[in-house]
PDB file of N, CA and C in Angstrom:
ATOM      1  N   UNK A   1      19.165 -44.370 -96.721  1.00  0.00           N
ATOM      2  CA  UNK A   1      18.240 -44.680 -95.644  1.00  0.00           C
ATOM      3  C   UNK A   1      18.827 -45.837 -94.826  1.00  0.00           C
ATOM      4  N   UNK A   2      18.611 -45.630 -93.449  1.00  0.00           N
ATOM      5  CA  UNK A   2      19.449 -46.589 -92.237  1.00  0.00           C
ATOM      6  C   UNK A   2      18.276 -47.906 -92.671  1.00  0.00           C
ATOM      7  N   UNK A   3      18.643 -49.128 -93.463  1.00  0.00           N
ATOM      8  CA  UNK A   3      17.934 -50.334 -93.518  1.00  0.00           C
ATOM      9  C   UNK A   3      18.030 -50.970 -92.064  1.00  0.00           C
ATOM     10  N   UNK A   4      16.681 -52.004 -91.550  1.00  0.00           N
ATOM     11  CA  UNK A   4      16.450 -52.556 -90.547  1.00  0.00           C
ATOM     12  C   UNK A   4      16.158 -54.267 -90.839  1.00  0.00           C
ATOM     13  N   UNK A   5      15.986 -54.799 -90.322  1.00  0.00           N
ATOM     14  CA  UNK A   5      15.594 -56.104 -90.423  1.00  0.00           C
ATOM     15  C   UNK A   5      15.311 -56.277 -88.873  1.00  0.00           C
ATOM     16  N   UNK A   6      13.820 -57.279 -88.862  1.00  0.00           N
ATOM     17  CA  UNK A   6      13.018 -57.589 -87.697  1.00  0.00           C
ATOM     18  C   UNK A   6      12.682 -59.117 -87.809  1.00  0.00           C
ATOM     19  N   UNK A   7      13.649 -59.309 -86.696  1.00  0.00           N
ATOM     20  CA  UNK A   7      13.131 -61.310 -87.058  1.00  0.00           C
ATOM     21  C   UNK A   7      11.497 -61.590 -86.336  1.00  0.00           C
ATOM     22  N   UNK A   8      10.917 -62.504 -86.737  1.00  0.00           N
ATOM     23  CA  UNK A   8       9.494 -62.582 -85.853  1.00  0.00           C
ATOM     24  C   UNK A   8       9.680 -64.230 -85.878  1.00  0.00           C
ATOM     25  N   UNK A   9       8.761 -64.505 -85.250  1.00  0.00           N
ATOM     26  CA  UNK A   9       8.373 -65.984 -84.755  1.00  0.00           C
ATOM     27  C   UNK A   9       7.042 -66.104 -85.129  1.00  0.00           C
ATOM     28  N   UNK A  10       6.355 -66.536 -85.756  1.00  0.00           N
ATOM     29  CA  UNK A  10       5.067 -66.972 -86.108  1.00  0.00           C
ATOM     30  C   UNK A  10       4.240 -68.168 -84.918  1.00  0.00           C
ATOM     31  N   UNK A  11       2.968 -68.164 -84.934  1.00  0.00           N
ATOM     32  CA  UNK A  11       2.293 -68.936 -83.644  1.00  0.00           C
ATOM     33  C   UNK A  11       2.640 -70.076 -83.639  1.00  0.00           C
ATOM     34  N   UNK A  12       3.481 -71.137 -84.721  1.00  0.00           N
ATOM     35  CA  UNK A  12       3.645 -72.102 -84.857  1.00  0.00           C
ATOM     36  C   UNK A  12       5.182 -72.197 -84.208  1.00  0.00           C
ATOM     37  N   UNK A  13       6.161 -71.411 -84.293  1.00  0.00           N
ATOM     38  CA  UNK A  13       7.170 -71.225 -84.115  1.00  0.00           C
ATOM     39  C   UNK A  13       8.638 -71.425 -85.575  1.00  0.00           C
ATOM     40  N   UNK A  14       7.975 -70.955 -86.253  1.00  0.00           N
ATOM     41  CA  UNK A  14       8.279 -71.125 -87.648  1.00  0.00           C
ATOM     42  C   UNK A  14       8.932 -69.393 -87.436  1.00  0.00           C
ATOM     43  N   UNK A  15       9.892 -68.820 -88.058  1.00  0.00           N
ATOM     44  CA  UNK A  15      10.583 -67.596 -88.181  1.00  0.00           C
ATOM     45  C   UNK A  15      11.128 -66.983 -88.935  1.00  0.00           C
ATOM     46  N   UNK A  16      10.881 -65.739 -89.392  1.00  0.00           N
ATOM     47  CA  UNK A  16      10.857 -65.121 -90.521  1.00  0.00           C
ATOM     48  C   UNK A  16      11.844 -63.607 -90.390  1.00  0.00           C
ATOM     49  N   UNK A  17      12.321 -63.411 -91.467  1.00  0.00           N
ATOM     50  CA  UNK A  17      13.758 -62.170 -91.262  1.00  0.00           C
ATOM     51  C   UNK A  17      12.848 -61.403 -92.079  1.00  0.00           C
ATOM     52  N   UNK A  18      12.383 -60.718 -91.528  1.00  0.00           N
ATOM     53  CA  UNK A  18      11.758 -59.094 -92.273  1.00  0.00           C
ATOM     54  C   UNK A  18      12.391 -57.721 -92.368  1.00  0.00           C
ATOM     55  N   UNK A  19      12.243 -56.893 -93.573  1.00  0.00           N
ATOM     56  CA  UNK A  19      13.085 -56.324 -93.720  1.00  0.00           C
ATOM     57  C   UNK A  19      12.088 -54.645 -93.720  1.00  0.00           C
ATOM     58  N   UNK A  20      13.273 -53.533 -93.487  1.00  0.00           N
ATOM     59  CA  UNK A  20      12.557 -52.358 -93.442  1.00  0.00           C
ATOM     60  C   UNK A  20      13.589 -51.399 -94.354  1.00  0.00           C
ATOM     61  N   UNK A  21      12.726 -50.364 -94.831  1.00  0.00           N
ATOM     62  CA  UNK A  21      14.048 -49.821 -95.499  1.00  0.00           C
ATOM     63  C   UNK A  21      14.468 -48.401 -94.283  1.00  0.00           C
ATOM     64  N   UNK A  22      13.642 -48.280 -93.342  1.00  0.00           N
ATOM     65  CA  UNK A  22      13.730 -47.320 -92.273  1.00  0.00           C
ATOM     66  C   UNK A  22      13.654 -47.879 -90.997  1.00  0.00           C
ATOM     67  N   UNK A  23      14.266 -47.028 -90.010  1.00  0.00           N
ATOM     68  CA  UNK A  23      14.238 -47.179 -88.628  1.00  0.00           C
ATOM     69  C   UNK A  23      13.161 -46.965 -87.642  1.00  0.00           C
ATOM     70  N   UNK A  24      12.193 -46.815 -88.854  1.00  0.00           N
ATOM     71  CA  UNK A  24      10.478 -46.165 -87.962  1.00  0.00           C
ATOM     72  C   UNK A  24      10.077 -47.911 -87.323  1.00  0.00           C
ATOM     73  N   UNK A  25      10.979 -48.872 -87.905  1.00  0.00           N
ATOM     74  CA  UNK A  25       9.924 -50.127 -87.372  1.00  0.00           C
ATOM     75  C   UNK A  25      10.317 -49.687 -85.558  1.00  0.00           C
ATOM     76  N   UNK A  26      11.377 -49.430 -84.926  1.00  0.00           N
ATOM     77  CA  UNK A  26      11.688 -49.251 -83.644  1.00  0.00           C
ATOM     78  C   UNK A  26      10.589 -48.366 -82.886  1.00  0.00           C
ATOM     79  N   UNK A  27      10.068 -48.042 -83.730  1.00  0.00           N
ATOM     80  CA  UNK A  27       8.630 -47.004 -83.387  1.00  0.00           C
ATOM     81  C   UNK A  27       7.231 -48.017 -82.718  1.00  0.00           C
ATOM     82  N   UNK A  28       7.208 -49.153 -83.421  1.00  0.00           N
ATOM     83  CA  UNK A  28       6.082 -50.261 -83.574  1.00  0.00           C
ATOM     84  C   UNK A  28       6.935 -51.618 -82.882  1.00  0.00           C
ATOM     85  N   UNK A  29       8.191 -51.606 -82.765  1.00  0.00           N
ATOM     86  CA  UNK A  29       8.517 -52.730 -82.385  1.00  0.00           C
ATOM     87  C   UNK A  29       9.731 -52.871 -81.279  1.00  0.00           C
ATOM     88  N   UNK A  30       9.251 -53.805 -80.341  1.00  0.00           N
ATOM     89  CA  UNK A  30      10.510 -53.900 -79.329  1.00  0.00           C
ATOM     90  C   UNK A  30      11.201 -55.480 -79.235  1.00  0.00           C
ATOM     91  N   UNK A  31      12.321 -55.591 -79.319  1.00  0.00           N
ATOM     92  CA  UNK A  31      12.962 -56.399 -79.350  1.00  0.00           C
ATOM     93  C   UNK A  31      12.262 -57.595 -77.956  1.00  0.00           C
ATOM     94  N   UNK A  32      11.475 -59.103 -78.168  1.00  0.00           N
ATOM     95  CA  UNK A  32      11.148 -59.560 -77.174  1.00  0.00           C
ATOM     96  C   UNK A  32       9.261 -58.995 -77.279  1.00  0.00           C
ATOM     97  N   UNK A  33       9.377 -58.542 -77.615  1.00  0.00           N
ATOM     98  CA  UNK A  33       7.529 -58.057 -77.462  1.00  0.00           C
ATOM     99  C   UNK A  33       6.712 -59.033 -78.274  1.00  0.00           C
ATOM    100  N   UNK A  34       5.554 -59.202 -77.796  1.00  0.00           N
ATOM    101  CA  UNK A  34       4.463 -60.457 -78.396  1.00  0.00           C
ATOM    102  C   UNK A  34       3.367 -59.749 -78.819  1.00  0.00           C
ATOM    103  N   UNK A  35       2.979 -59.925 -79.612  1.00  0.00           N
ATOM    104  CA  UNK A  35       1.715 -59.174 -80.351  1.00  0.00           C
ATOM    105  C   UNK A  35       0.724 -59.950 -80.768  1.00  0.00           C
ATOM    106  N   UNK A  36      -0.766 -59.595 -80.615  1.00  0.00           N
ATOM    107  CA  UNK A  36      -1.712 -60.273 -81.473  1.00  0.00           C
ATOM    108  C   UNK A  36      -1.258 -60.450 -82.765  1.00  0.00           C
ATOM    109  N   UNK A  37      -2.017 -61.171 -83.564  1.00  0.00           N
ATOM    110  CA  UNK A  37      -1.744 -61.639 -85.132  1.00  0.00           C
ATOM    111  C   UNK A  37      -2.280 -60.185 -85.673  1.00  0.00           C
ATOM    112  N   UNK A  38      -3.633 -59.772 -85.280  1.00  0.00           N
ATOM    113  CA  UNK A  38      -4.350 -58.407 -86.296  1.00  0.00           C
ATOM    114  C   UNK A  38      -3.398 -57.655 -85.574  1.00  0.00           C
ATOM    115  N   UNK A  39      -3.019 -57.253 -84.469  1.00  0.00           N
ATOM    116  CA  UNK A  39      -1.998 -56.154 -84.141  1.00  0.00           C
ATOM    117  C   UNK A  39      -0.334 -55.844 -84.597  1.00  0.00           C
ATOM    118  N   UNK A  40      -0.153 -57.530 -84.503  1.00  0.00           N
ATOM    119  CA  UNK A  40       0.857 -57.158 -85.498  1.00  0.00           C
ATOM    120  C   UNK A  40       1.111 -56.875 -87.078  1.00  0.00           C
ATOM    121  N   UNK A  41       0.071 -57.254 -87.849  1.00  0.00           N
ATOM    122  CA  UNK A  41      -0.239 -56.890 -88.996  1.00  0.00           C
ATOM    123  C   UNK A  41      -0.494 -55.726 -89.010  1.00  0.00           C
ATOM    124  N   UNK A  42      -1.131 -55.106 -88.254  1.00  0.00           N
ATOM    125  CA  UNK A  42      -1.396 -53.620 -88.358  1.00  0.00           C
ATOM    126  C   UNK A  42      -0.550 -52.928 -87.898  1.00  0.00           C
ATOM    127  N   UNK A  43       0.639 -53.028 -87.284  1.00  0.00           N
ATOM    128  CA  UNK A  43       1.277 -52.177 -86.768  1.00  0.00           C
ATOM    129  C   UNK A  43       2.879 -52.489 -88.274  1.00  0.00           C
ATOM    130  N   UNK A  44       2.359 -53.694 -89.032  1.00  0.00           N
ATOM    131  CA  UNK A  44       3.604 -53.672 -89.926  1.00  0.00           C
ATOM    132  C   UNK A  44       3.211 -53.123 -90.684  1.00  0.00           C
ATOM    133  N   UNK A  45       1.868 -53.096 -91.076  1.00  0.00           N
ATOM    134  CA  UNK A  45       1.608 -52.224 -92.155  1.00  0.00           C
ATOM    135  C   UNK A  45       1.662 -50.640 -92.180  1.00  0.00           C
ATOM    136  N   UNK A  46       1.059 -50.345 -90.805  1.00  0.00           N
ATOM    137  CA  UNK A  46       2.050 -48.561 -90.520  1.00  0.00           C
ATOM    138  C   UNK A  46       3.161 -48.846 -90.356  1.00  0.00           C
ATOM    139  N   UNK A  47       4.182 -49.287 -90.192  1.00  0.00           N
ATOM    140  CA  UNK A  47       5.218 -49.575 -90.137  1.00  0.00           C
ATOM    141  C   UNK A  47       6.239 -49.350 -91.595  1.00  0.00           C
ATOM    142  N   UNK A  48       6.127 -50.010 -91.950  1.00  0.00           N
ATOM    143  CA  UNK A  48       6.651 -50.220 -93.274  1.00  0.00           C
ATOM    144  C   UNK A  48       5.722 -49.495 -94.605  1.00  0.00           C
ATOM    145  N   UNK A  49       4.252 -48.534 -94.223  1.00  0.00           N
ATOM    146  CA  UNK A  49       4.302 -47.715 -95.009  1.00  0.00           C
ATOM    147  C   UNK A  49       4.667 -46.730 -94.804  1.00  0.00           C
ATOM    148  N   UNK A  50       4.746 -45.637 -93.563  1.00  0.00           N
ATOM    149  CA  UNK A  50       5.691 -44.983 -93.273  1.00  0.00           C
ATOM    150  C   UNK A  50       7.157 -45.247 -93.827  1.00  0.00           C
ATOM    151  N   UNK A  51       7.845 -46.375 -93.893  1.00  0.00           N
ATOM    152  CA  UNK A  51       8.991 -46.518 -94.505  1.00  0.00           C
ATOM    153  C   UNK A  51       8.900 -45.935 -95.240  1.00  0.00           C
ATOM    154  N   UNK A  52       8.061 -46.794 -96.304  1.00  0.00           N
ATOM    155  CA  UNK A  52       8.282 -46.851 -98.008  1.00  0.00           C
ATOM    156  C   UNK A  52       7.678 -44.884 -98.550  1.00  0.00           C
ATOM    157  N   UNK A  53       7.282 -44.229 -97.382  1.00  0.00           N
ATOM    158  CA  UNK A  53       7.264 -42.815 -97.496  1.00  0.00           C
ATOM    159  C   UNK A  53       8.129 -42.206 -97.296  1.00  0.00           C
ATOM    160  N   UNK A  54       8.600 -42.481 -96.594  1.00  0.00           N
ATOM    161  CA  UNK A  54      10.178 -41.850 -96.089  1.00  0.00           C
ATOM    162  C   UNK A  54      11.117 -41.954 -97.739  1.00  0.00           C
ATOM    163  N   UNK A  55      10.865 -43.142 -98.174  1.00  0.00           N
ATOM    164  CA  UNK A  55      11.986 -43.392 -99.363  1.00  0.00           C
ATOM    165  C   UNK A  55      11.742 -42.276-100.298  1.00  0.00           C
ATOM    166  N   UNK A  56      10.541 -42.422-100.531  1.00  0.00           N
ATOM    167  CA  UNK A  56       9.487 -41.637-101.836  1.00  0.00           C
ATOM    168  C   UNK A  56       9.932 -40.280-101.174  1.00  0.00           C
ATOM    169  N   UNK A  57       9.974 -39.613-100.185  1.00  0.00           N
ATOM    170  CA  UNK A  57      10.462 -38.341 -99.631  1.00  0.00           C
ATOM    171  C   UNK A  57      11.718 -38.237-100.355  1.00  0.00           C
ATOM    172  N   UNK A  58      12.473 -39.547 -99.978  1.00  0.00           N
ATOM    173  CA  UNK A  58      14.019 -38.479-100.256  1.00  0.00           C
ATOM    174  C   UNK A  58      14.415 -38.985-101.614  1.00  0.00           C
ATOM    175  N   UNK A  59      13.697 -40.386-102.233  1.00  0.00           N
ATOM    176  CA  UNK A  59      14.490 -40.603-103.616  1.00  0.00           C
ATOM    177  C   UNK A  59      13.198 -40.348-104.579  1.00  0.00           C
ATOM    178  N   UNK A  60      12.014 -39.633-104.408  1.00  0.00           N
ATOM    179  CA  UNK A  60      10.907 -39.899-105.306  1.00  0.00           C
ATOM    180  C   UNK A  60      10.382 -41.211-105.664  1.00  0.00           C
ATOM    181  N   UNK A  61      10.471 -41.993-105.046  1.00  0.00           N
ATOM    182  CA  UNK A  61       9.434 -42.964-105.842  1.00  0.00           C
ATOM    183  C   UNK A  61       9.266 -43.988-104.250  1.00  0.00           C
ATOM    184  N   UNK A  62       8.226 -44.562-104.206  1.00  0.00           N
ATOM    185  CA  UNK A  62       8.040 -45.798-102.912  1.00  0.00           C
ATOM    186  C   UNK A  62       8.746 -47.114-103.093  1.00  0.00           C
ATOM    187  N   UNK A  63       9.068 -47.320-101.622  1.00  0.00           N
ATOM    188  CA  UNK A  63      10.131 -48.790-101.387  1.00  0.00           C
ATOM    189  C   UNK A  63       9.521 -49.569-102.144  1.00  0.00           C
ATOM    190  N   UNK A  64      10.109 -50.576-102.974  1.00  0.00           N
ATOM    191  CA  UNK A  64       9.097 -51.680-103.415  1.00  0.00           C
ATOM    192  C   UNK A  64       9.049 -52.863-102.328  1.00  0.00           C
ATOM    193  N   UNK A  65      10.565 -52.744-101.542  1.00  0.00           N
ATOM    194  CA  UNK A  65      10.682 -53.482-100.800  1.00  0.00           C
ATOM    195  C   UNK A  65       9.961 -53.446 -99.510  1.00  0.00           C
ATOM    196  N   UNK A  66       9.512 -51.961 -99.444  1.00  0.00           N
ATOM    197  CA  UNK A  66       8.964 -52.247 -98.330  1.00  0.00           C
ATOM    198  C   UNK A  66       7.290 -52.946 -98.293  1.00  0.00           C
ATOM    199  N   UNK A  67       6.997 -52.585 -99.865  1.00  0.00           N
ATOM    200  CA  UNK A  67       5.429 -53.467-100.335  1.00  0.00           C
ATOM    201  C   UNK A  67       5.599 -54.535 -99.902  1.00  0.00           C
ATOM    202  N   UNK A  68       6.766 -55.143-100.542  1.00  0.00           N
ATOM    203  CA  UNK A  68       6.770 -56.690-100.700  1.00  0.00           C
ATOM    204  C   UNK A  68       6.690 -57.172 -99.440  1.00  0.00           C
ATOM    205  N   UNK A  69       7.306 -56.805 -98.537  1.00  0.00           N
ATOM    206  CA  UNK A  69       7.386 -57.320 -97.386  1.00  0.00           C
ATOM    207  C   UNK A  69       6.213 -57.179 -96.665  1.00  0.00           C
ATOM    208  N   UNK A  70       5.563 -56.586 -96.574  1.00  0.00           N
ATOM    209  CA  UNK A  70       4.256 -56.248 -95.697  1.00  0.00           C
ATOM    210  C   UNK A  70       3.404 -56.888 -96.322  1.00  0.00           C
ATOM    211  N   UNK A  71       3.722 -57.420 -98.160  1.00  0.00           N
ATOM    212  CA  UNK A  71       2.818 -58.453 -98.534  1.00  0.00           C
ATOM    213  C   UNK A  71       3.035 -59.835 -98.176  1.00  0.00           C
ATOM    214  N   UNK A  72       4.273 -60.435 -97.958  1.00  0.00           N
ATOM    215  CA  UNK A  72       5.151 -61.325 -97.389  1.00  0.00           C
ATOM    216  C   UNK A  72       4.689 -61.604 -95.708  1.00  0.00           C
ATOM    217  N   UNK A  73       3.974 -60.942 -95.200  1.00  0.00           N
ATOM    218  CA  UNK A  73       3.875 -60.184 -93.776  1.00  0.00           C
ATOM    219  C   UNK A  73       2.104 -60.603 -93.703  1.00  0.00           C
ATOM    220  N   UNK A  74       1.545 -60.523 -94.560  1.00  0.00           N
ATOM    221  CA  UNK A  74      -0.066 -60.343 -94.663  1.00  0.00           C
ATOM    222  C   UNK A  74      -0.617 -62.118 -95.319  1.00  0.00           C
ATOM    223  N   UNK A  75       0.168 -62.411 -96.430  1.00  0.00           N
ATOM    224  CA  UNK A  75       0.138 -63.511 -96.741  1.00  0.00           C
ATOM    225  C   UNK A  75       0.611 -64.779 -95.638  1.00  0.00           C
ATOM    226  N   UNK A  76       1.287 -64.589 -94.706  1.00  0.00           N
ATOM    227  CA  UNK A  76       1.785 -65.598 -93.292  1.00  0.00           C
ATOM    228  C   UNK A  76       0.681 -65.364 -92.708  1.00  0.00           C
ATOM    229  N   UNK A  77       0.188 -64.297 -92.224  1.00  0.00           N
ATOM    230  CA  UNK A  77      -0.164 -63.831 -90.877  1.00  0.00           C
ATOM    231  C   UNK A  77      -1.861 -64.513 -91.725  1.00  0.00           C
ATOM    232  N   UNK A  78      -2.481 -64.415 -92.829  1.00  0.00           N
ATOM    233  CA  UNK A  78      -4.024 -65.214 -93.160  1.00  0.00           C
ATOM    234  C   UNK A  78      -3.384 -66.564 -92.613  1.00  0.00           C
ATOM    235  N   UNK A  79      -2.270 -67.760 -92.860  1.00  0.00           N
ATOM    236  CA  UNK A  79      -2.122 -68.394 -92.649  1.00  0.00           C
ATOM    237  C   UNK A  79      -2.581 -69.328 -91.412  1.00  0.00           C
ATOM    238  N   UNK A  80      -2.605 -68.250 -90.404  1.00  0.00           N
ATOM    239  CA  UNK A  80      -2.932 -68.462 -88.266  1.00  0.00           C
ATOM    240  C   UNK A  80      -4.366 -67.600 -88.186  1.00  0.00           C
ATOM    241  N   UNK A  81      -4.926 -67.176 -89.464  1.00  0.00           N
ATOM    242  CA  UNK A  81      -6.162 -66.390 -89.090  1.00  0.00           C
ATOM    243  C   UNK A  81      -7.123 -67.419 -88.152  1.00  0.00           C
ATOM    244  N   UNK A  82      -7.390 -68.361 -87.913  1.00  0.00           N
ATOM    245  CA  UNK A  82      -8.041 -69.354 -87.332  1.00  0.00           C
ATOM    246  C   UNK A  82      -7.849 -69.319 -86.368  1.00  0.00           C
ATOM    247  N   UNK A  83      -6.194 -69.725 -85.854  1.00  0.00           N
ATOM    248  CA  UNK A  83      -5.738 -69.865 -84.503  1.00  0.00           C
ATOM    249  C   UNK A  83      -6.234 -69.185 -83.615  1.00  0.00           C
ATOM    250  N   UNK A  84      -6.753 -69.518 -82.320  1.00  0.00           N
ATOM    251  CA  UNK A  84      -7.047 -68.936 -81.108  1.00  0.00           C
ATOM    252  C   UNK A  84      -6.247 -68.297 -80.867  1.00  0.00           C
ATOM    253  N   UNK A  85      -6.282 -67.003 -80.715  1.00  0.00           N
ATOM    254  CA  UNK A  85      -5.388 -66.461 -79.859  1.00  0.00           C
ATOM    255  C   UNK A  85      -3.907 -66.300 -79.856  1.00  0.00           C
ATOM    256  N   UNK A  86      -3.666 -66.089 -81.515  1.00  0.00           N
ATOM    257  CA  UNK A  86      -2.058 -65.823 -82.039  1.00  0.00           C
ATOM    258  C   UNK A  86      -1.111 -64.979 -81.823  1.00  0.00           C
ATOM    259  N   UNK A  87      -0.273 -65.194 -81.896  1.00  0.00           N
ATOM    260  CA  UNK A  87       0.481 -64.101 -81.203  1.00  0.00           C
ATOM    261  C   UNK A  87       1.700 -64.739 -81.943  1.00  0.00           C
ATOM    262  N   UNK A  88       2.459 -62.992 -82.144  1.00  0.00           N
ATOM    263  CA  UNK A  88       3.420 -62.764 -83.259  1.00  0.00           C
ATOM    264  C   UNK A  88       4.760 -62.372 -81.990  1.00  0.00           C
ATOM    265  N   UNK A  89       5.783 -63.186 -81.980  1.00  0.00           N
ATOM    266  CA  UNK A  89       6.640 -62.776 -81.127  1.00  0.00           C
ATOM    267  C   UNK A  89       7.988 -61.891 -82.080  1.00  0.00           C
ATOM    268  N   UNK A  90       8.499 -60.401 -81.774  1.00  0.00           N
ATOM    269  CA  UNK A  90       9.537 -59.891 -82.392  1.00  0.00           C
ATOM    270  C   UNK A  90      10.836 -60.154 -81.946  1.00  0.00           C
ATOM    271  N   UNK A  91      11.639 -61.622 -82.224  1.00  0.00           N
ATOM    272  CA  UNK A  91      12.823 -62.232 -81.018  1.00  0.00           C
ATOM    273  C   UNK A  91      13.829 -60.730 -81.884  1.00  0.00           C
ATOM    274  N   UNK A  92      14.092 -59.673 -82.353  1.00  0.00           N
ATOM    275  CA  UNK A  92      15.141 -59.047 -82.441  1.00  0.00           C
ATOM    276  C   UNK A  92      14.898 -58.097 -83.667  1.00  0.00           C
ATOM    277  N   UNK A  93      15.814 -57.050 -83.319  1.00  0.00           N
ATOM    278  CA  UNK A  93      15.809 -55.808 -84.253  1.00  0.00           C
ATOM    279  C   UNK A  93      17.165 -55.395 -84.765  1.00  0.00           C
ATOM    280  N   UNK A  94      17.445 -55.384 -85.741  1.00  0.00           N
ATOM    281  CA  UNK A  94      18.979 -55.109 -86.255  1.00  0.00           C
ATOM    282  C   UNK A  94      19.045 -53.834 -87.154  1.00  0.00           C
ATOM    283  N   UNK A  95      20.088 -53.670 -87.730  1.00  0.00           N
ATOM    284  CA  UNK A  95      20.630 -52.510 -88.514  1.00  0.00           C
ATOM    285  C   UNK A  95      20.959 -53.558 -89.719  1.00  0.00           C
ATOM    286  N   UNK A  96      21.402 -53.124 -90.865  1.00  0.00           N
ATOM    287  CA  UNK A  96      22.033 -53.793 -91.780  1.00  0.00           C
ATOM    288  C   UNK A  96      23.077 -54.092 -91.886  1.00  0.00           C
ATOM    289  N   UNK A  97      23.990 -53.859 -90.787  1.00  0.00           N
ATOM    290  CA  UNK A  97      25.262 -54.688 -90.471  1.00  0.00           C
ATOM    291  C   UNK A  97      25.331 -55.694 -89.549  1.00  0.00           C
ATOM    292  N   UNK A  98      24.127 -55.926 -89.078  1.00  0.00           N
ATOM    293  CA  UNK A  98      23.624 -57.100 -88.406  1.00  0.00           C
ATOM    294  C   UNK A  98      24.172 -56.596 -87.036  1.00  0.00           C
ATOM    295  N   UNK A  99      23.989 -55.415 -86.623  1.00  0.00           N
ATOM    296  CA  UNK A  99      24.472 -54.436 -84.880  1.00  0.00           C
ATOM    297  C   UNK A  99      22.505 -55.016 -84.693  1.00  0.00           C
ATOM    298  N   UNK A 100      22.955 -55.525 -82.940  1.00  0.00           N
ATOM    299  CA  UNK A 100      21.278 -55.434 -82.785  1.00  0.00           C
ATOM    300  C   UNK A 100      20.969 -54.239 -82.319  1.00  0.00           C
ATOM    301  N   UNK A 101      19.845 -54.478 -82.022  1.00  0.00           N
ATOM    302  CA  UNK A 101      19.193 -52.197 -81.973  1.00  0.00           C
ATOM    303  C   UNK A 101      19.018 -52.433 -80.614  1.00  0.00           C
TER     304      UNK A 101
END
């Protein structure tokens, strides 16, 4: 499976390397795009469960990695639940040879 990694910026400006084990995040994410906090949570969580289906398709069993991360992803994002008006910036989209997308 083509692995991805999606850097984000958190409302504070704090930044995080997230990882995909599929290319479906390019589906939910554009390199430069700003997202609400609930929108971007929700769009990682289809995101990266679609992945972790894709895996279970071709190797039988679900990404663990792609759990972890969307738990990694859910646990930040309660962090700004307060904040007015948060917003999740995606500064970049890569391949696993670090090619940007």
């Amino acid at each position: 499976m083509p692995e991805m990694y999606f850097q984000v910026r958190w409302p504070d400006g704090t930044t995080q390397r997230c990882y995909s084990p599929s290319t479906v995040v390019e589906d939910f994410f554009v390199p430069g795009g700003q997202y609400g906090l609930v929108d971007f949570v929700e769009r990682s969580r289809a995101a990266l469960g679609i992945a972790g289906e894709r895996v279970k398709a071709k190797y039988g069993f679900f990404c663990t990695g792609a759990s972890d991360q969307l738990a990694r992803i859910e646990r930040t994002a309660a962090g700004y639940a307060t904040v007015s008006d948060a917003k999740v910036t995606v500064e970049s989209l890569t391949g696993a040879d670090g090619a940007v997308r």
